[in-house]
Protein backbone atom coordinates (compact mmCIF):
# COMPACT_ATOMS: atom_id res chain seq x y z
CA UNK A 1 -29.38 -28.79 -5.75
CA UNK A 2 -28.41 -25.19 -5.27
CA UNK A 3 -31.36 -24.71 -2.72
CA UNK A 4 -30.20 -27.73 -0.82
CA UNK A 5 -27.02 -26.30 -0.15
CA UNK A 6 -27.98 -22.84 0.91
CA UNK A 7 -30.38 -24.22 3.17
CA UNK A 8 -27.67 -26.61 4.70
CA UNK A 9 -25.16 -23.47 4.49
CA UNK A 10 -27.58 -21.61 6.43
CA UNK A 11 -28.24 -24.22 9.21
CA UNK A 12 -24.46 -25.30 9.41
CA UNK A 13 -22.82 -21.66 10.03
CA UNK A 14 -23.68 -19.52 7.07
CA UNK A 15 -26.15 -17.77 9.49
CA UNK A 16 -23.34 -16.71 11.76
CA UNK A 17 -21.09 -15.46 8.98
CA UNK A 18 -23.93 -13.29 7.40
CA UNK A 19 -24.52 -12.07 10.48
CA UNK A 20 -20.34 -10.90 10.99
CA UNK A 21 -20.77 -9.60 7.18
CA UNK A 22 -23.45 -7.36 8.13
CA UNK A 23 -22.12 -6.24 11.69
CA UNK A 24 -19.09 -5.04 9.17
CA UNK A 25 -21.35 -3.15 7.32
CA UNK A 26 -22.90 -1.49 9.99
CA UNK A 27 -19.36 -0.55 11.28
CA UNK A 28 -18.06 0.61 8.34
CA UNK A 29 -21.09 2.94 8.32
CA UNK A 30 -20.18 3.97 11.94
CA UNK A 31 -16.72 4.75 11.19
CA UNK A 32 -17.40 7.35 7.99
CA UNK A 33 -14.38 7.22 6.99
CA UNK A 34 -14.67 3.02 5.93
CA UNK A 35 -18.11 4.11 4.14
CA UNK A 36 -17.04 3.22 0.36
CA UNK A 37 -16.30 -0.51 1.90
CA UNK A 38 -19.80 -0.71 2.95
CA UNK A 39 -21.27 -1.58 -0.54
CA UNK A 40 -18.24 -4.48 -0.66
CA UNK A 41 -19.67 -5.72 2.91
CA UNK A 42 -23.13 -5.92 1.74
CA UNK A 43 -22.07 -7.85 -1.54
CA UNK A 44 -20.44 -10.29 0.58
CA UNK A 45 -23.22 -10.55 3.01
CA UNK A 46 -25.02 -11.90 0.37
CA UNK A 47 -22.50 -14.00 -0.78
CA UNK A 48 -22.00 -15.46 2.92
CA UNK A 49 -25.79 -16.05 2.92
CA UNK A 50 -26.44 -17.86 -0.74
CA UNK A 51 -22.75 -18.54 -1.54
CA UNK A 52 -24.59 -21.37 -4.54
CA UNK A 53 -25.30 -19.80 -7.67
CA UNK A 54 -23.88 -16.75 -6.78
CA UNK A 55 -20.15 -15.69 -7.25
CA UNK A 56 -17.69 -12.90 -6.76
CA UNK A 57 -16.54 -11.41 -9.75
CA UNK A 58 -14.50 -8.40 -10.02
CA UNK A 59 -16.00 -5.32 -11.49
CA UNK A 60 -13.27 -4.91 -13.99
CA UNK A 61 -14.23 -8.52 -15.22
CA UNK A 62 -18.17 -7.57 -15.23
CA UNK A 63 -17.73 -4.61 -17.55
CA UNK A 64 -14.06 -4.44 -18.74
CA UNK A 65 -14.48 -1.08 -20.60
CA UNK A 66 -14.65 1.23 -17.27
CA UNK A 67 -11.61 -0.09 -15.95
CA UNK A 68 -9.98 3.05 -14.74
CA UNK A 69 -6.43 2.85 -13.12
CA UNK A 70 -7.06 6.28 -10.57
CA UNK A 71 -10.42 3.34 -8.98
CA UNK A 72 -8.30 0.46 -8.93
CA UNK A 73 -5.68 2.38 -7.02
CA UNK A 74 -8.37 3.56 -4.28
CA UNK A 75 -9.97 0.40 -3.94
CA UNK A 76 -6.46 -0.93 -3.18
CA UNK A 77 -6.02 1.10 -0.88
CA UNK A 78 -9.72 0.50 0.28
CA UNK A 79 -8.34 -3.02 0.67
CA UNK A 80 -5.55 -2.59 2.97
CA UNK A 81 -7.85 -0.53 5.35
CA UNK A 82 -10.16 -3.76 4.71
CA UNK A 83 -7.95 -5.89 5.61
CA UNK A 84 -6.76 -3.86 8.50
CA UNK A 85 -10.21 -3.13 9.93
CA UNK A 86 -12.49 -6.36 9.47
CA UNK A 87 -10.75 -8.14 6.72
CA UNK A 88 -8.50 -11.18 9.60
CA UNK A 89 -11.29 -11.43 11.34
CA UNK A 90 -14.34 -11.87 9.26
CA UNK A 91 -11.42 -14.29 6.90
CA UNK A 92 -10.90 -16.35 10.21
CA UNK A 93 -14.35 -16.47 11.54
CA UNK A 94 -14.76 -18.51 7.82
CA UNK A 95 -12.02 -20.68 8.12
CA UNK A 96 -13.28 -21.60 11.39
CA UNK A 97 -16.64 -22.73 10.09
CA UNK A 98 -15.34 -24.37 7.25
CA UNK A 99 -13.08 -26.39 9.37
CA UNK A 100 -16.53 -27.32 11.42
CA UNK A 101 -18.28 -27.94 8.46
CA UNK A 102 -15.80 -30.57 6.97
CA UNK A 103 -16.01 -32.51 10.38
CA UNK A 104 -18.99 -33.89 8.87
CA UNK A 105 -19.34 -35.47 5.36
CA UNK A 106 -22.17 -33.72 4.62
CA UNK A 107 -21.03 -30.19 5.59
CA UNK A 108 -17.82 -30.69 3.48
CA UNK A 109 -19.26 -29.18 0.56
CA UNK A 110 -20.65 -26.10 2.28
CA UNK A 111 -17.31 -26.05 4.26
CA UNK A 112 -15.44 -25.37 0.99
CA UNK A 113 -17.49 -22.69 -0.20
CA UNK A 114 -16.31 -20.90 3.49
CA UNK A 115 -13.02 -20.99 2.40
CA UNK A 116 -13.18 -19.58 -0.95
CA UNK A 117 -15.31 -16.81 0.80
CA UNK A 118 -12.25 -16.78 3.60
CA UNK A 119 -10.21 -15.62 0.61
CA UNK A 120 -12.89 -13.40 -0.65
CA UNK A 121 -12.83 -11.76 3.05
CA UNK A 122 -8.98 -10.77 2.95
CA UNK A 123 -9.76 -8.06 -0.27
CA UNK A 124 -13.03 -7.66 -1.21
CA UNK A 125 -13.28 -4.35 -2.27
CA UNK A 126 -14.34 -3.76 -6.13
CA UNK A 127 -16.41 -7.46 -6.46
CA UNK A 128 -19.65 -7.81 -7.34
CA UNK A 129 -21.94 -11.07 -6.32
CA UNK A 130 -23.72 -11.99 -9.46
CA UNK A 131 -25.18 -15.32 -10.68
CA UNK A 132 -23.12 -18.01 -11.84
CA UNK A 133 -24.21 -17.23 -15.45
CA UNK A 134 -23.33 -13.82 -15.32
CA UNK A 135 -20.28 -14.97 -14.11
CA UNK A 136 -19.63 -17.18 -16.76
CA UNK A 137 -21.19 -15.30 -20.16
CA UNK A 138 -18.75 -12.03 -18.83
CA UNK A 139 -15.57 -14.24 -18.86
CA UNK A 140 -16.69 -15.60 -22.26
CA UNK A 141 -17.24 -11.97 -23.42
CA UNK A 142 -13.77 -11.17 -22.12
CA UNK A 143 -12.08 -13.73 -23.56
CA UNK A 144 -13.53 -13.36 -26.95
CA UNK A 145 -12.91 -9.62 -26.84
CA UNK A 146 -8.77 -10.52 -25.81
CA UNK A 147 -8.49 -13.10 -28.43
């Protein structure tokens, strides 16, 4: 079912909004001084391209033992240049498509997953795009290791 999907993301706009992921990348490798966003542009990229059985974790929630307070500060700040920069427009340029998707029953599901990427565009600095079960067994692990 997963395939189906990506395939119909990729024929109903998904191809479009990879394509604005990776011009972002490509800027922020112009611009020098947005280089450490370019690994979070790629990662989303991917995300934009296969957004089913993939997901965007945080890297704090991946491996919960490196958590440093000095990174998370920077890749706030990373964020609000983000945001700045390519964040609005890349977040709108999903909306957009997901609203087009939804016009059509079969494109709603693939129009939801451009939203949750929409949010995914405003600060996506410090996520990772891993499987779904990697997703899943590292929130186990975390939860097991807080309780």
């Amino acid at each position: 079912m997963r395939t189906v999907l990506n395939i119909l993301n990729f024929f109903l706009g998904g191809f479009m909004t990879t394509l604005a992921w990776i011009l972002a990348t490509v800027m922020s490798v112009v611009f020098i001084i947005t280089l450490p966003l370019t690994r979070s542009c790629w990662e989303i990229a991917k995300l934009s391209l296969v957004p089913y059985g993939n997901e965007a974790v945080h890297v704090d929630e991946l491996d919960p033992s490196r958590r440093n307070v000095i990174m998370n500060t920077g890749g706030t700040l990373l964020n609000i240049v983000w945001l700045v920069l390519f964040g609005w427009w890349l977040c709108i340029m999903h909306i957009l498509a997901g609203i087009t998707q939804c016009l059509t029953i079969i494109g709603i599901p693939v129009g939801i997953a451009n939203f949750k990427i929409a949010a995914i565009a405003l600060w996506p600095v410090g996520r990772r795009v891993v499987s779904v079960e990697t997703a899943q067994a590292a929130r186990e692990a975390n939860a097991r290791a807080r309780f």
